[in-house]
Protein backbone atom coordinates (compact mmCIF):
# COMPACT_ATOMS: atom_id res chain seq x y z
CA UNK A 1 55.12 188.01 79.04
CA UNK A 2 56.73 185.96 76.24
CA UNK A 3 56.66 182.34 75.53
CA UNK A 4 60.25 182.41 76.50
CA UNK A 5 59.65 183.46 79.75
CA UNK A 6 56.46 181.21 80.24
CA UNK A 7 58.74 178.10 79.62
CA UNK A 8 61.65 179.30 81.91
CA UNK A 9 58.80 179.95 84.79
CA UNK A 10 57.38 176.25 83.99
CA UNK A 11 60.59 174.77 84.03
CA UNK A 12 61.98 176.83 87.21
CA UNK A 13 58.02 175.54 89.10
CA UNK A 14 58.95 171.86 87.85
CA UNK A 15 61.82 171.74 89.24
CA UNK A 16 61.09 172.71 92.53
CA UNK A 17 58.05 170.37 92.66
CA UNK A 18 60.58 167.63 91.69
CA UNK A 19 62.98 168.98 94.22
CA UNK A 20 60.55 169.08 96.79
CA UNK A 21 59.02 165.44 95.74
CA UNK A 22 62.49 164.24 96.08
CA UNK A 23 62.59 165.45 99.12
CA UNK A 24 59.90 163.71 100.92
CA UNK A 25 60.05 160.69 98.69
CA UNK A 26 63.84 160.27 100.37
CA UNK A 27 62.07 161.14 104.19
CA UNK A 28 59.12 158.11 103.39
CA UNK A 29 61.74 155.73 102.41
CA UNK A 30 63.81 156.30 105.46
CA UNK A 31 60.88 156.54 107.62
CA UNK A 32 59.88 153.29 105.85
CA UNK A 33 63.30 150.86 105.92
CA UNK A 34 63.33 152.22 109.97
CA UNK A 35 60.25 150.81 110.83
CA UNK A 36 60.95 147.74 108.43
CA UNK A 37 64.32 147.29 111.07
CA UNK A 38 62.26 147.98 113.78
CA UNK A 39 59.49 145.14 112.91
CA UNK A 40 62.42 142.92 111.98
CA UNK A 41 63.65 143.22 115.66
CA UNK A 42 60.72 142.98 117.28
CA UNK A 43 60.10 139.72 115.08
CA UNK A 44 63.35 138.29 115.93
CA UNK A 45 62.95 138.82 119.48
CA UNK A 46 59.57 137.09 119.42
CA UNK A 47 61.17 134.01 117.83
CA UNK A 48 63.42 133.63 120.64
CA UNK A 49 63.02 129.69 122.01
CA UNK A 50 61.90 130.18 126.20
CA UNK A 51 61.67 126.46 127.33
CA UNK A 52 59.70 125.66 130.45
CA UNK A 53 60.39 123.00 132.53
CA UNK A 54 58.03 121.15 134.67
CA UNK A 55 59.35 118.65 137.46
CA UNK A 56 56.70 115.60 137.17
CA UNK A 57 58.43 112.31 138.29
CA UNK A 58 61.21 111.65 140.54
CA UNK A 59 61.97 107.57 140.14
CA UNK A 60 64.73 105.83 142.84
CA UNK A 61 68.31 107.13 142.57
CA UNK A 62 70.79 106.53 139.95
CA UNK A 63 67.33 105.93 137.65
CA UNK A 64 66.31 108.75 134.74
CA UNK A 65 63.92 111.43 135.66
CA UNK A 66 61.00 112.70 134.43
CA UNK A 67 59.98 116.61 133.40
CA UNK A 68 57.95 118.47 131.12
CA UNK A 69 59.58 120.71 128.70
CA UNK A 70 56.96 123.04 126.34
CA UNK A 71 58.53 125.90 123.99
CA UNK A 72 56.42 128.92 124.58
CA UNK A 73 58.73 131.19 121.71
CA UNK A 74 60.51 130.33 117.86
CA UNK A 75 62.05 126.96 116.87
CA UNK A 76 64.32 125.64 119.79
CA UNK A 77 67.14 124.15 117.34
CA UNK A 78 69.29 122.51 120.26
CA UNK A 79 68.68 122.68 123.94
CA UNK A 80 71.59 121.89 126.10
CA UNK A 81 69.89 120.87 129.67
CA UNK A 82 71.58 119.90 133.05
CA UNK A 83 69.61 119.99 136.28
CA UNK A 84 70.50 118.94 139.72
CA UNK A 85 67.78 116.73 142.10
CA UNK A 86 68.72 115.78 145.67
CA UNK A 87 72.10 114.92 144.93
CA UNK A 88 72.25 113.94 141.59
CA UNK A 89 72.84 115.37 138.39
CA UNK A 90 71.23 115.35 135.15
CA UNK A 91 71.85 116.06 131.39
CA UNK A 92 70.27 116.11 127.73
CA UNK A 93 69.80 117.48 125.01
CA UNK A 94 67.07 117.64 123.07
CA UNK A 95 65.00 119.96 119.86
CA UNK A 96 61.28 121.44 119.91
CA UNK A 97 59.31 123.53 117.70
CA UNK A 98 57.89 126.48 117.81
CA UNK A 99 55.25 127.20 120.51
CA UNK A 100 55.60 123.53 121.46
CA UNK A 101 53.06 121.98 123.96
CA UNK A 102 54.74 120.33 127.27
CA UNK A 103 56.10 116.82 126.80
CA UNK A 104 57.46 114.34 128.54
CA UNK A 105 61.33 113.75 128.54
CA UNK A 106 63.26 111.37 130.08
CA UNK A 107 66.51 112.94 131.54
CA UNK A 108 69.43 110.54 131.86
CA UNK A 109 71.27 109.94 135.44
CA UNK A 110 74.77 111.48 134.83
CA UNK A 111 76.82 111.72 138.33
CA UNK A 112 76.44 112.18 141.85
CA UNK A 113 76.24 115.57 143.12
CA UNK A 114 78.97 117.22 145.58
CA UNK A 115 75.67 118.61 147.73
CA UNK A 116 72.34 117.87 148.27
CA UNK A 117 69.97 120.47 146.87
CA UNK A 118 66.10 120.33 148.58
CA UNK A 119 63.82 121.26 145.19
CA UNK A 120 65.31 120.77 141.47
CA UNK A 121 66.82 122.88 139.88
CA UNK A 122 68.72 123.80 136.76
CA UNK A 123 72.34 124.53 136.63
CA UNK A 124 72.68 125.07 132.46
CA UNK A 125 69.89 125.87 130.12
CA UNK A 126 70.85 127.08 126.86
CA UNK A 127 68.67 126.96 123.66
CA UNK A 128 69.64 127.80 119.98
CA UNK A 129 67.58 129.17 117.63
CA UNK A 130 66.78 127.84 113.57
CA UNK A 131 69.51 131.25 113.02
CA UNK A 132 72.00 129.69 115.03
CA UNK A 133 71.91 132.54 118.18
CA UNK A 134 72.33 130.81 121.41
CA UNK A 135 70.61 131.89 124.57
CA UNK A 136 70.98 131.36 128.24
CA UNK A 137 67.74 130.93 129.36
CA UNK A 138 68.71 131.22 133.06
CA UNK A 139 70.03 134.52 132.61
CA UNK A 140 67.47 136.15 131.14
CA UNK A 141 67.45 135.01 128.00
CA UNK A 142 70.71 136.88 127.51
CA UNK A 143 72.50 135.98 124.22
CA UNK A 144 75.82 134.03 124.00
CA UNK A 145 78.34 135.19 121.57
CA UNK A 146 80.47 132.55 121.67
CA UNK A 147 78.37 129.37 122.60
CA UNK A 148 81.75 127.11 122.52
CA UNK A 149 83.82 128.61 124.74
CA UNK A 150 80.51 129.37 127.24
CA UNK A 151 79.33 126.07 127.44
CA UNK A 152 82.78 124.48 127.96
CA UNK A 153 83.39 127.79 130.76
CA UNK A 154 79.76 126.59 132.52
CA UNK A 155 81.08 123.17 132.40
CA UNK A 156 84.34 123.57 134.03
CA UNK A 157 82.34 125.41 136.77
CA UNK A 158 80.32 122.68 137.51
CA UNK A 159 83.16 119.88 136.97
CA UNK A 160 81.54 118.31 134.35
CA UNK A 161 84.38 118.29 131.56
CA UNK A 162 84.17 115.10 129.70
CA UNK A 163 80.98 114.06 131.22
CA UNK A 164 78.43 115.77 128.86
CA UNK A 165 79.23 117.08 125.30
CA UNK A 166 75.96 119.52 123.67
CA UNK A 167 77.12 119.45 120.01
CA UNK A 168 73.61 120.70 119.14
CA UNK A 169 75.24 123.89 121.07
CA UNK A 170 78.65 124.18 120.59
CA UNK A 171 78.85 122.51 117.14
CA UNK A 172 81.43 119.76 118.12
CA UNK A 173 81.46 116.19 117.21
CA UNK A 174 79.83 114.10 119.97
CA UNK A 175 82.69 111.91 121.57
């Protein structure tokens, strides 16, 4: 065998090594920016706000109420709030960080109810997260694509146009 023929072996063996590096360097990398999405996901979902809600004080009528509100996911941004006790209605809104503890707030009387409801309970909870993704968090958690037109939507179903505006939500000017 000549030392022509040597080289054109050795070149022919490099190349397929190269070839076949290529190869699985190309099926790590995928394998790689996959799981990269995948932990991105599962990251995102964990930052999700879930507010809890604890009824503590119930003063006389037409007076604020008291709860307890504790973030158990990610940053809550803006949290639009209305609940419904006996036959009255109330609204806020309100931030808290991540993995907050419970706290009081002090939810403002809004308007009298059309019926009377025996235990509290909320009619809108939506929370917004530090990327801007709105959730309603009495659905599920499902996401809102278009938090403007839903919030004004849940409002008209509960005839409270006017009454309450969640800019923290929807992004509008407060009026």
């Amino acid at each position: 065998m000549s030392s022509a023929q040597i080289v054109v072996v050795l070149a022919i063996a490099t190349a397929l090594f190269a070839l076949w590096a290529a190869v699985f360097a190309t099926r790590a990398d995928m394998a790689t920016r996959r799981e990269i999405k995948n932990a991105n996901q599962r990251w995102e979902a964990s930052t999700k706000p879930v507010p809890h809600i604890t009824f503590t004080e119930f003063t006389a009528p037409g007076q604020s109420i008291q709860i307890q509100i504790e973030n158990l996911g990610g940053t809550m941004a803006g949290c639009a709030l209305i609940l419904q006790h006996a036959d009255e209605i109330y609204a806020t809104e309100l931030t808290l960080p991540e993995k907050a503890p419970a706290r009081p707030i002090s939810l403002p009387f809004i308007v009298k109810a059309w019926q009377r409801v025996a235990q509290p309970r909320p009619l809108l909870l939506v929370a917004r997260d530090v990327g801007g993704r709105c959730f309603d968090c009495l659905d599920g958690g499902k996401q809102i694509k278009d938090p403007r037109r839903w919030v004004a939507g849940r409002l008209r179903d509960l005839r409270m146009q006017g009454m309450v505006n969640f800019p923290s939500i929807t992004g509008t000017a407060k009026s």
